[in-house]
C-alpha atoms as a PDB file:
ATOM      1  CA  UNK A   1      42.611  79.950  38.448  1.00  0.00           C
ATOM      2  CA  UNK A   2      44.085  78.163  41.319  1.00  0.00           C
ATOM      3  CA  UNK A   3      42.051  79.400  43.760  1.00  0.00           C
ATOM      4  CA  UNK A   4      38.956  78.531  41.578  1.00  0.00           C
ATOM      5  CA  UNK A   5      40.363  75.149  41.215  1.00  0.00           C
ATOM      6  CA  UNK A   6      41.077  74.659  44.859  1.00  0.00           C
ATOM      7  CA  UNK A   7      37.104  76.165  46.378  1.00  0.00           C
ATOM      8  CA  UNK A   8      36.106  73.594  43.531  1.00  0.00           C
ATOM      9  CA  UNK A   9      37.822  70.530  44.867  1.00  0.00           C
ATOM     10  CA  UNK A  10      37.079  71.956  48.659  1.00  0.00           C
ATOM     11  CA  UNK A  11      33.268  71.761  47.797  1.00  0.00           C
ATOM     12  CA  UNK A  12      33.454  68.721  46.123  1.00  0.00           C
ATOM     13  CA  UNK A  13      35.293  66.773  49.434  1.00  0.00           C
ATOM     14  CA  UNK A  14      33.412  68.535  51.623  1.00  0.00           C
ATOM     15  CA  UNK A  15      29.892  67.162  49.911  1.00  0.00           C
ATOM     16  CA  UNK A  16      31.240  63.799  48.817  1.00  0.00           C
ATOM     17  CA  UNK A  17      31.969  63.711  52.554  1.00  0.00           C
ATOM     18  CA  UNK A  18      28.284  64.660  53.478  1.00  0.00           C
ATOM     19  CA  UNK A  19      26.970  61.928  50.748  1.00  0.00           C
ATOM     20  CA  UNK A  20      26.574  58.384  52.080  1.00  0.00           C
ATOM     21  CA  UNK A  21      28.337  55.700  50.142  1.00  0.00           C
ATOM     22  CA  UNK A  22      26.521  53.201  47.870  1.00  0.00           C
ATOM     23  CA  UNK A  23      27.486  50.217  48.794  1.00  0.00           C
ATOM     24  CA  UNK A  24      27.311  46.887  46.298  1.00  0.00           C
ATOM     25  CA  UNK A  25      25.374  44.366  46.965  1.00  0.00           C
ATOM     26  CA  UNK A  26      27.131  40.712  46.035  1.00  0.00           C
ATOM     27  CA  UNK A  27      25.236  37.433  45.987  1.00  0.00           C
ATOM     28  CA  UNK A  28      26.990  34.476  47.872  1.00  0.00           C
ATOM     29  CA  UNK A  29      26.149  31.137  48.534  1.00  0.00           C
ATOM     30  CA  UNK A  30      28.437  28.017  49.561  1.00  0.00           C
ATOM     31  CA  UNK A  31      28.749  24.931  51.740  1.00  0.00           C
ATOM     32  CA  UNK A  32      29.864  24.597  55.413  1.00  0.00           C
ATOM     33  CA  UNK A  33      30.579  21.617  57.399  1.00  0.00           C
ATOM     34  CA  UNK A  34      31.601  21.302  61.525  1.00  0.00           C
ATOM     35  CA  UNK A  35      31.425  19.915  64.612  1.00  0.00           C
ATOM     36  CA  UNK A  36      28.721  21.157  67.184  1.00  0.00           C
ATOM     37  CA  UNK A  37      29.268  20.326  71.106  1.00  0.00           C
ATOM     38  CA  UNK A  38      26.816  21.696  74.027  1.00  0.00           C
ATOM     39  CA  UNK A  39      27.496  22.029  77.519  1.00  0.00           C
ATOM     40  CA  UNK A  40      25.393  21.935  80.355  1.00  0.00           C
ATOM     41  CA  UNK A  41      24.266  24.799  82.357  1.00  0.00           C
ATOM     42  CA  UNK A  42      22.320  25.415  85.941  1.00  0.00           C
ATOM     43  CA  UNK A  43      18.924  25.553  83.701  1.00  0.00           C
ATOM     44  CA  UNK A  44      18.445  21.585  81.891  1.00  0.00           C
ATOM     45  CA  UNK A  45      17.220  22.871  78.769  1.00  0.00           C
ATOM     46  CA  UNK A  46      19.466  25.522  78.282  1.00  0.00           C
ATOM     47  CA  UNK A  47      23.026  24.873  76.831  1.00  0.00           C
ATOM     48  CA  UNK A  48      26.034  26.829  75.648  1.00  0.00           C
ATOM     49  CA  UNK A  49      27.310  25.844  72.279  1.00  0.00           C
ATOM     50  CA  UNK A  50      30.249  25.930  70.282  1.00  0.00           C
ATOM     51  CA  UNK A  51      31.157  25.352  66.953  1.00  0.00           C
ATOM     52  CA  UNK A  52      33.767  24.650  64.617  1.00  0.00           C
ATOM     53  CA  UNK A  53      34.429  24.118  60.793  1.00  0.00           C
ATOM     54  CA  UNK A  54      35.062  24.795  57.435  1.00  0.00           C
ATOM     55  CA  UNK A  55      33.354  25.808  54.429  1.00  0.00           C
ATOM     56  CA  UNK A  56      33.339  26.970  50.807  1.00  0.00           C
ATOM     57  CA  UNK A  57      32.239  29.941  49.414  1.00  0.00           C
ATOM     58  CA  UNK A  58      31.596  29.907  45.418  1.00  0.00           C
ATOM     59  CA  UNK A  59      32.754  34.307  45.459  1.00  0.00           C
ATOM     60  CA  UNK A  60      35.534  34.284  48.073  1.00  0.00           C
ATOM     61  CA  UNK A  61      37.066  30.689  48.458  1.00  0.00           C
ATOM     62  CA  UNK A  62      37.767  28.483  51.028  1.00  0.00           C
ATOM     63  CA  UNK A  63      37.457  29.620  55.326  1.00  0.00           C
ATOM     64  CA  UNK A  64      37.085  28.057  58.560  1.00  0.00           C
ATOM     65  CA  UNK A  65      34.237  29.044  60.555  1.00  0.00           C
ATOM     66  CA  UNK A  66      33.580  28.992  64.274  1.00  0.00           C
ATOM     67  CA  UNK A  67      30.664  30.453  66.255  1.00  0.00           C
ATOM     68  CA  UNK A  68      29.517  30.698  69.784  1.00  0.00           C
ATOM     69  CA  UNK A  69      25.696  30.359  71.406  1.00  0.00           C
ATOM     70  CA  UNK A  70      23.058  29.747  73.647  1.00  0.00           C
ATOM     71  CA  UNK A  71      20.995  26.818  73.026  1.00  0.00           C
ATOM     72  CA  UNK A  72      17.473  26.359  74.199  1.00  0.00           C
ATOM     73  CA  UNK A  73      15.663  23.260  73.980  1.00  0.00           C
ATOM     74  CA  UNK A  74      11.739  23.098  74.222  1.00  0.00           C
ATOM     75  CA  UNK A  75      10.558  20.752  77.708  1.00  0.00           C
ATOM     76  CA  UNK A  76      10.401  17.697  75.471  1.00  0.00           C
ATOM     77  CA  UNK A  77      13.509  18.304  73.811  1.00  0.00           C
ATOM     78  CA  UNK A  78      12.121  18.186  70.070  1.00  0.00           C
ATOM     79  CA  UNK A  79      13.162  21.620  68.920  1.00  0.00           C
ATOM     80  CA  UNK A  80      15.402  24.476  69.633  1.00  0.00           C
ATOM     81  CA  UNK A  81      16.608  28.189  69.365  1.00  0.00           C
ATOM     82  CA  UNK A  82      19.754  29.444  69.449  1.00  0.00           C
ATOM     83  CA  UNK A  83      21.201  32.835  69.522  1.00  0.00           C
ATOM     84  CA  UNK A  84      25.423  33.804  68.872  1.00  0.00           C
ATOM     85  CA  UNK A  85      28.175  35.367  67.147  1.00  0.00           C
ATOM     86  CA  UNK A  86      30.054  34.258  64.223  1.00  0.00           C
ATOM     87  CA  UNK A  87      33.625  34.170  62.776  1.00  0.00           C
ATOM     88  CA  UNK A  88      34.489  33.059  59.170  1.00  0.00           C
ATOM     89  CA  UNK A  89      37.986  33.458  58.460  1.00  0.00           C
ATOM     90  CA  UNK A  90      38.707  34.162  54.572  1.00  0.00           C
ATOM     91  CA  UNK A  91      42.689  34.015  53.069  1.00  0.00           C
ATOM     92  CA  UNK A  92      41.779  37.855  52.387  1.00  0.00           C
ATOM     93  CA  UNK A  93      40.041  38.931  55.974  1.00  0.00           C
ATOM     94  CA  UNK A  94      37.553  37.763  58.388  1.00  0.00           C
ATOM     95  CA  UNK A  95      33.633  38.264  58.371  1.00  0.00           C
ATOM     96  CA  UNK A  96      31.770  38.495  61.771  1.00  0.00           C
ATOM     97  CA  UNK A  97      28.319  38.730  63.218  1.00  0.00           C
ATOM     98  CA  UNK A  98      25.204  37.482  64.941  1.00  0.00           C
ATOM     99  CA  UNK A  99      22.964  34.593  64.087  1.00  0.00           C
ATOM    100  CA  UNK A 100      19.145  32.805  65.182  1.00  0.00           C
ATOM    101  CA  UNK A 101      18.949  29.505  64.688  1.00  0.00           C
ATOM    102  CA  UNK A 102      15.838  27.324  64.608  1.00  0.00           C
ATOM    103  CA  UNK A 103      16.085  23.565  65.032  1.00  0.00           C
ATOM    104  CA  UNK A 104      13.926  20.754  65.181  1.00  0.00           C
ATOM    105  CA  UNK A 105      15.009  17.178  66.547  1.00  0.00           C
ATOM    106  CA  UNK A 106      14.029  14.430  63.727  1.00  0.00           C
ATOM    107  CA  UNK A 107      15.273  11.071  65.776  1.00  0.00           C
ATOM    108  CA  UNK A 108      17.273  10.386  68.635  1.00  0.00           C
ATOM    109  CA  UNK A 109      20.383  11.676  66.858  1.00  0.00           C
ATOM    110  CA  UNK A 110      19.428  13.907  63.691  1.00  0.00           C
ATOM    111  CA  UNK A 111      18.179  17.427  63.996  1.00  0.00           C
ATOM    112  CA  UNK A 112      17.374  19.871  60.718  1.00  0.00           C
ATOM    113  CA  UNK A 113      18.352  23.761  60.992  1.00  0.00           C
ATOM    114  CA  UNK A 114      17.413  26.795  59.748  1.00  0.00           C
ATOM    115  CA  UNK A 115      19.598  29.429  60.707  1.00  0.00           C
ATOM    116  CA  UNK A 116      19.885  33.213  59.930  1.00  0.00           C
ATOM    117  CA  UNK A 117      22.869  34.835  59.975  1.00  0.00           C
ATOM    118  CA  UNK A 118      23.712  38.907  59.959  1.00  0.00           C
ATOM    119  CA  UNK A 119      27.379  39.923  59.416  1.00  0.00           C
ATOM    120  CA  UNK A 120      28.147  43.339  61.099  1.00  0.00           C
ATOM    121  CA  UNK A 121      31.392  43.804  60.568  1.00  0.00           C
ATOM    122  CA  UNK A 122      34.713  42.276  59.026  1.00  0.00           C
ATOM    123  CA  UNK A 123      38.537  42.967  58.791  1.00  0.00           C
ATOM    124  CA  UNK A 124      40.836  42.910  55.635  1.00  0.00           C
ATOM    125  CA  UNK A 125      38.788  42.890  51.930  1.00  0.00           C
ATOM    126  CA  UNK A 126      35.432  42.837  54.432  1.00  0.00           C
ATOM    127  CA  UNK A 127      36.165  45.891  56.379  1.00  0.00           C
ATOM    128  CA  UNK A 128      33.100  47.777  56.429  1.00  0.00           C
ATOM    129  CA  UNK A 129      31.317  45.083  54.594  1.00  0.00           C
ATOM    130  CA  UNK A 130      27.492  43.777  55.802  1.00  0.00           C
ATOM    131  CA  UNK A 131      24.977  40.919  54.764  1.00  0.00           C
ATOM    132  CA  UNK A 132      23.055  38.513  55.791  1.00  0.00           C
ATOM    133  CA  UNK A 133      22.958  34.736  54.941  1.00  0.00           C
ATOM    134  CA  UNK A 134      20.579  31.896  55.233  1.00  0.00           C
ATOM    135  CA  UNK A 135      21.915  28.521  56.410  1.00  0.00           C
ATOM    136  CA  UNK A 136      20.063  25.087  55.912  1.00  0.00           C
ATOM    137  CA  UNK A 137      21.667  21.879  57.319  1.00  0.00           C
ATOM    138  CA  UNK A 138      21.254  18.732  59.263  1.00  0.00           C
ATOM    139  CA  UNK A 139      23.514  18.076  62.277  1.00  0.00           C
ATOM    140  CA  UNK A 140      24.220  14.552  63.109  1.00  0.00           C
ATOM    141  CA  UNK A 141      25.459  12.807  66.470  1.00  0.00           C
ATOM    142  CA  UNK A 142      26.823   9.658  64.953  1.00  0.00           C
ATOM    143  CA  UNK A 143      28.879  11.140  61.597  1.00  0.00           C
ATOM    144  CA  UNK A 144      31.786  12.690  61.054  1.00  0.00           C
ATOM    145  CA  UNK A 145      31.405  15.662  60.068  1.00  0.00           C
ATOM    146  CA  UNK A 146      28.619  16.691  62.642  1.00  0.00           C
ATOM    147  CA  UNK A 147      26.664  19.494  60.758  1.00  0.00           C
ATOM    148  CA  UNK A 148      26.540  19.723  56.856  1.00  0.00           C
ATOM    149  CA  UNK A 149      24.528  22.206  55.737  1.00  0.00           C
ATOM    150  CA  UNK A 150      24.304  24.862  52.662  1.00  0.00           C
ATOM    151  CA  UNK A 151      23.746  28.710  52.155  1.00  0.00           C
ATOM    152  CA  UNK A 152      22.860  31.661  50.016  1.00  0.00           C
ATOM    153  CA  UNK A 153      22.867  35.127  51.073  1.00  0.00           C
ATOM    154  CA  UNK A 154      24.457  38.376  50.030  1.00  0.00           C
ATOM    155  CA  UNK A 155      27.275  40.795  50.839  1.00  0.00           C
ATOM    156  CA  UNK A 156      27.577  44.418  50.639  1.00  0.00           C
ATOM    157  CA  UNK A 157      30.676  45.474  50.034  1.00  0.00           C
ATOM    158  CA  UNK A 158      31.849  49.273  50.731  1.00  0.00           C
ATOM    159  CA  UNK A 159      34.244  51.301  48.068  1.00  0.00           C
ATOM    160  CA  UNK A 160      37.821  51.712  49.546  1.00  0.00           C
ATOM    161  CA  UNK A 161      38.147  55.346  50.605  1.00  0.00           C
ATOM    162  CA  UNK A 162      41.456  55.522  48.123  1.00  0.00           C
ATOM    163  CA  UNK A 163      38.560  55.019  45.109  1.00  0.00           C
ATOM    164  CA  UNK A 164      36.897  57.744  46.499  1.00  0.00           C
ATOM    165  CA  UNK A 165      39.273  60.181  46.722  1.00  0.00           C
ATOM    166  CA  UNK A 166      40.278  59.443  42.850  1.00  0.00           C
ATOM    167  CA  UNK A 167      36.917  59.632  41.888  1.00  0.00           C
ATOM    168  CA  UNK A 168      36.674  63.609  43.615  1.00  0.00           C
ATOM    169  CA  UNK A 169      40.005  64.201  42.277  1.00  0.00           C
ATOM    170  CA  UNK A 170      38.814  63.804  39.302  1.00  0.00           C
ATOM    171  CA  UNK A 171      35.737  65.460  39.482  1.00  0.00           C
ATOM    172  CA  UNK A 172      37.942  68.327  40.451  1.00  0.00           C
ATOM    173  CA  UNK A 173      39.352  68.371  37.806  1.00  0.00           C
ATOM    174  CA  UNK A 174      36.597  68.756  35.526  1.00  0.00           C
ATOM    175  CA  UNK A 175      36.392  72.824  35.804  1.00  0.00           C
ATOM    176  CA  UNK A 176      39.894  73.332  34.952  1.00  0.00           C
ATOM    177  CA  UNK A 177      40.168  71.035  31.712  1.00  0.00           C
ATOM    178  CA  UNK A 178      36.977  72.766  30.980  1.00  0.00           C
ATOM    179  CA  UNK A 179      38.265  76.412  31.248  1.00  0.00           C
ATOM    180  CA  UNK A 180      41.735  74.696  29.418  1.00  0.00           C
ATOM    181  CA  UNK A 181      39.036  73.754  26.105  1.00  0.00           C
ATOM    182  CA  UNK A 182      37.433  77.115  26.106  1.00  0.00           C
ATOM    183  CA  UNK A 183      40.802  79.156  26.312  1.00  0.00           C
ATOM    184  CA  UNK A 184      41.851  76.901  22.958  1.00  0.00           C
ATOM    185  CA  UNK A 185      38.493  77.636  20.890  1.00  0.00           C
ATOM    186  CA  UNK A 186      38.921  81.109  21.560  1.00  0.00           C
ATOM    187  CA  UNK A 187      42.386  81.611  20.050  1.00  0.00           C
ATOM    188  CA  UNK A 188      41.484  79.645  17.214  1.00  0.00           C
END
């Protein structure tokens, strides 16, 4: 009986180790406001960026986000593409990934952005975790904040391992209360 219960729960880690796991998919959206600043490299439409705020999120809460890139500027400065990594830190662990951003100059100091952003990675309740999220904004030179913009995207979030190995365990156990029932019909 024991060894019967122990090849049982051998197979079953062994192919729940083999199986990928499903992860859940969790729709997000939110608000985020900063400050941009770009500094001047050798090229003179090509700039490094940096920046730095705070945001909302309506499924995790409150976090500050920062993010660095390379900004480049078309030759008569009405649009631009960017390319960086992101940070949002979250009370309960930090998200991080890549971004694109598309821009286009409305005035001498307004610009509207698109921006895409793909989170690879995170640390704390995100470890494991992926998504992708679509920021729209305006960034302003002569208001405080900078850049408010708003997003929607989702998050897929991974099972903890310690679920998993309940969830075998008790698969496992499935053969021996089954063996348990038929030993009690058959001495009644």
């Amino acid at each position: 009986m024991i060894r019967l219960l122990a090849a049982t729960l051998f197979a079953l880690v062994m192919g729940g180790l083999a199986v990928p796991v499903q992860a859940d998919s969790t729709p997000t959206s939110g608000t985020v406001t900063g400050t941009s600043t770009l500094t001047a490299t050798a090229d003179p439409f090509v700039f490094d960026s940096n920046f730095t705020g705070s945001g909302v999120d309506t499924v995790f809460g409150n976090f500050t986000s920062t993010n660095m890139s390379i900004t480049t500027f078309n030759p008569m400065f009405t649009s631009f593409t960017s390319k960086g990594t992101f940070t949002d830190v979250f009370a309960g662990g930090t998200v991080f990934g890549t971004f694109t951003e598309n821009g286009t100059v409305t005035g001498a100091t307004t610009s509207t952005i698109t921006l895409d952003s793909v989170t690879t990675g995170g640390t704390g309740m995100f470890l494991g975790n992926t998504g992708e999220s679509f920021v729209i904004g305006t960034n302003t030179t002569t208001s405080s904040p900078m850049f408010t913009g708003t997003y929607t995207g989702f998050v897929n979030t991974v099972p903890e391992p310690s679920s998993l190995a309940l969830m075998l365990a008790g698969i496992g156990l499935l053969p021996l209360v089954r063996n348990r029932l038929a030993r009690g019909r058959q001495a009644t």
